[in-house]
C-alpha atoms as a PDB file:
ATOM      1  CA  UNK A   1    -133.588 -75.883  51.521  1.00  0.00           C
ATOM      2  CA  UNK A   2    -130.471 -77.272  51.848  1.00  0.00           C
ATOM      3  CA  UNK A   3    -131.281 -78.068  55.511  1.00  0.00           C
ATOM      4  CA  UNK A   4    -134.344 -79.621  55.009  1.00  0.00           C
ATOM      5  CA  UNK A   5    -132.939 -81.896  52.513  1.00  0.00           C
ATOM      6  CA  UNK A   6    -130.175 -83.084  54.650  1.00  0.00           C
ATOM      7  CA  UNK A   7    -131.860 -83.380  58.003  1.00  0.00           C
ATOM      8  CA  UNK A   8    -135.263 -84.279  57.322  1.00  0.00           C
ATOM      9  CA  UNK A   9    -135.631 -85.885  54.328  1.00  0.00           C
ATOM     10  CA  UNK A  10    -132.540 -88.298  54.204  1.00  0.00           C
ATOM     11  CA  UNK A  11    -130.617 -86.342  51.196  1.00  0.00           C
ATOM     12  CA  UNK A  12    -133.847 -86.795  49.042  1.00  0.00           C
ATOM     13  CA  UNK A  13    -134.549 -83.816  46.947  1.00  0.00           C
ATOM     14  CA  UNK A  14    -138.163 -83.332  45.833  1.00  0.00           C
ATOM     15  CA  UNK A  15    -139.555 -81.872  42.929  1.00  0.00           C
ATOM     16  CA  UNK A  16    -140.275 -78.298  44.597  1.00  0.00           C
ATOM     17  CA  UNK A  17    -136.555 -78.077  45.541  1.00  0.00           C
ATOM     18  CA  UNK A  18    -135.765 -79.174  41.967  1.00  0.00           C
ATOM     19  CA  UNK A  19    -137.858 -76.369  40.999  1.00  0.00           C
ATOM     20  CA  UNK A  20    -136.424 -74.167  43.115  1.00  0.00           C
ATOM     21  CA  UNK A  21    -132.237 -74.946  42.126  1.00  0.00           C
ATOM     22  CA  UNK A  22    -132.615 -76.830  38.806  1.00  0.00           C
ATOM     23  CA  UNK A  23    -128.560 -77.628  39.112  1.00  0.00           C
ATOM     24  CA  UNK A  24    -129.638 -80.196  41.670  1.00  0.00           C
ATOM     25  CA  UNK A  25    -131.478 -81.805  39.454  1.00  0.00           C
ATOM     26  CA  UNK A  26    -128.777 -84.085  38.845  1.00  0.00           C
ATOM     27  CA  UNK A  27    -129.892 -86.163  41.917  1.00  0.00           C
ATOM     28  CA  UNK A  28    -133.306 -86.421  41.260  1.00  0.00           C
ATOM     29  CA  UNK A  29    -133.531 -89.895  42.427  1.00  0.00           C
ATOM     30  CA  UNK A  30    -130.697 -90.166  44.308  1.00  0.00           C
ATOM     31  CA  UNK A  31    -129.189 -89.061  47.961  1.00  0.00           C
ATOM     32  CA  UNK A  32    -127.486 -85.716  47.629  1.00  0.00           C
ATOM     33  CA  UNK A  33    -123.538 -86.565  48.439  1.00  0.00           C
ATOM     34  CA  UNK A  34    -122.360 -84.514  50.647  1.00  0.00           C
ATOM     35  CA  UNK A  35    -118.678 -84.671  50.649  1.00  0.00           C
ATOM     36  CA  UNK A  36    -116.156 -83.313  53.273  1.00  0.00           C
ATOM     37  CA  UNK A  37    -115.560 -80.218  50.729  1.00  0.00           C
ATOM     38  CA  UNK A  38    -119.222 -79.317  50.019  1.00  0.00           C
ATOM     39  CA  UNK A  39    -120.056 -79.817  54.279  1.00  0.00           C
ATOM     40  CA  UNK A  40    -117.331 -77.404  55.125  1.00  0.00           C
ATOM     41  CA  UNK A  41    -118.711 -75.230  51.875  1.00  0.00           C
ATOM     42  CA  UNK A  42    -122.503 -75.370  53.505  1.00  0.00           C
ATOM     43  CA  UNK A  43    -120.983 -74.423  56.896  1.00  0.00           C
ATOM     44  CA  UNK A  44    -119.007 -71.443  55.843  1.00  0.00           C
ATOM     45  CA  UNK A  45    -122.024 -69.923  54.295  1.00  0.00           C
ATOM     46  CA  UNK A  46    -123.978 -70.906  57.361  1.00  0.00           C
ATOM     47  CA  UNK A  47    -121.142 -68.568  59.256  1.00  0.00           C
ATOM     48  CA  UNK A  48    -121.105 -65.962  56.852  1.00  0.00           C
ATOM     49  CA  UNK A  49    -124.909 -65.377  56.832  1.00  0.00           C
ATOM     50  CA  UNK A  50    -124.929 -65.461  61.055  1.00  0.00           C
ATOM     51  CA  UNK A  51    -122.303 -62.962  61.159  1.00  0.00           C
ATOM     52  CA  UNK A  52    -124.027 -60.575  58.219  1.00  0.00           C
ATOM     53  CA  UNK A  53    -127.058 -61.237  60.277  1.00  0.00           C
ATOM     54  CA  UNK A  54    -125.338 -60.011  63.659  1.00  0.00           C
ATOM     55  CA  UNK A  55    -123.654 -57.043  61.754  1.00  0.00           C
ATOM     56  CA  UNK A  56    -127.097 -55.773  60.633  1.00  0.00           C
ATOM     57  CA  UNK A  57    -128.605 -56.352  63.933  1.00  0.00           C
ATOM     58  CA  UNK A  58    -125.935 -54.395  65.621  1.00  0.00           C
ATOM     59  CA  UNK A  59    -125.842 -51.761  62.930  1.00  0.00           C
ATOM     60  CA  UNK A  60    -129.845 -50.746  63.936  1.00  0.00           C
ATOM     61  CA  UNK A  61    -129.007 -49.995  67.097  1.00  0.00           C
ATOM     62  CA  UNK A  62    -130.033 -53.424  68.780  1.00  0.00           C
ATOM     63  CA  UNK A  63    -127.402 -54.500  71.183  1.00  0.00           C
END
């Protein structure tokens, strides 16, 4: 979701994604700020989820 919002729809969060993390909801009508802290937050999580990805991957056998 997070993504989406960022990349294709200009920051804009729609009322599915509200649905979906009702903490946003704060920016209903407004561009989600994305600050230097909460980019490098987002890109962490982005590395942490490819390398859990890889370990599972690697952990069935696939090499």
């Amino acid at each position: 979701m997070v993504r989406n919002v960022l990349l294709h729809r200009y920051g804009r969060l729609g009322p599915r994604d509200i649905e979906r993390a009702p903490h946003l909801a704060v920016n209903a009508n407004n561009a989600v700020q994305i600050t230097r802290e909460i980019l490098g937050q987002y890109s962490q999580a982005v590395n942490e989820t490819h390398i859990a990805v890889m370990h599972g991957v690697y952990a069935a056998g696939w090499k």
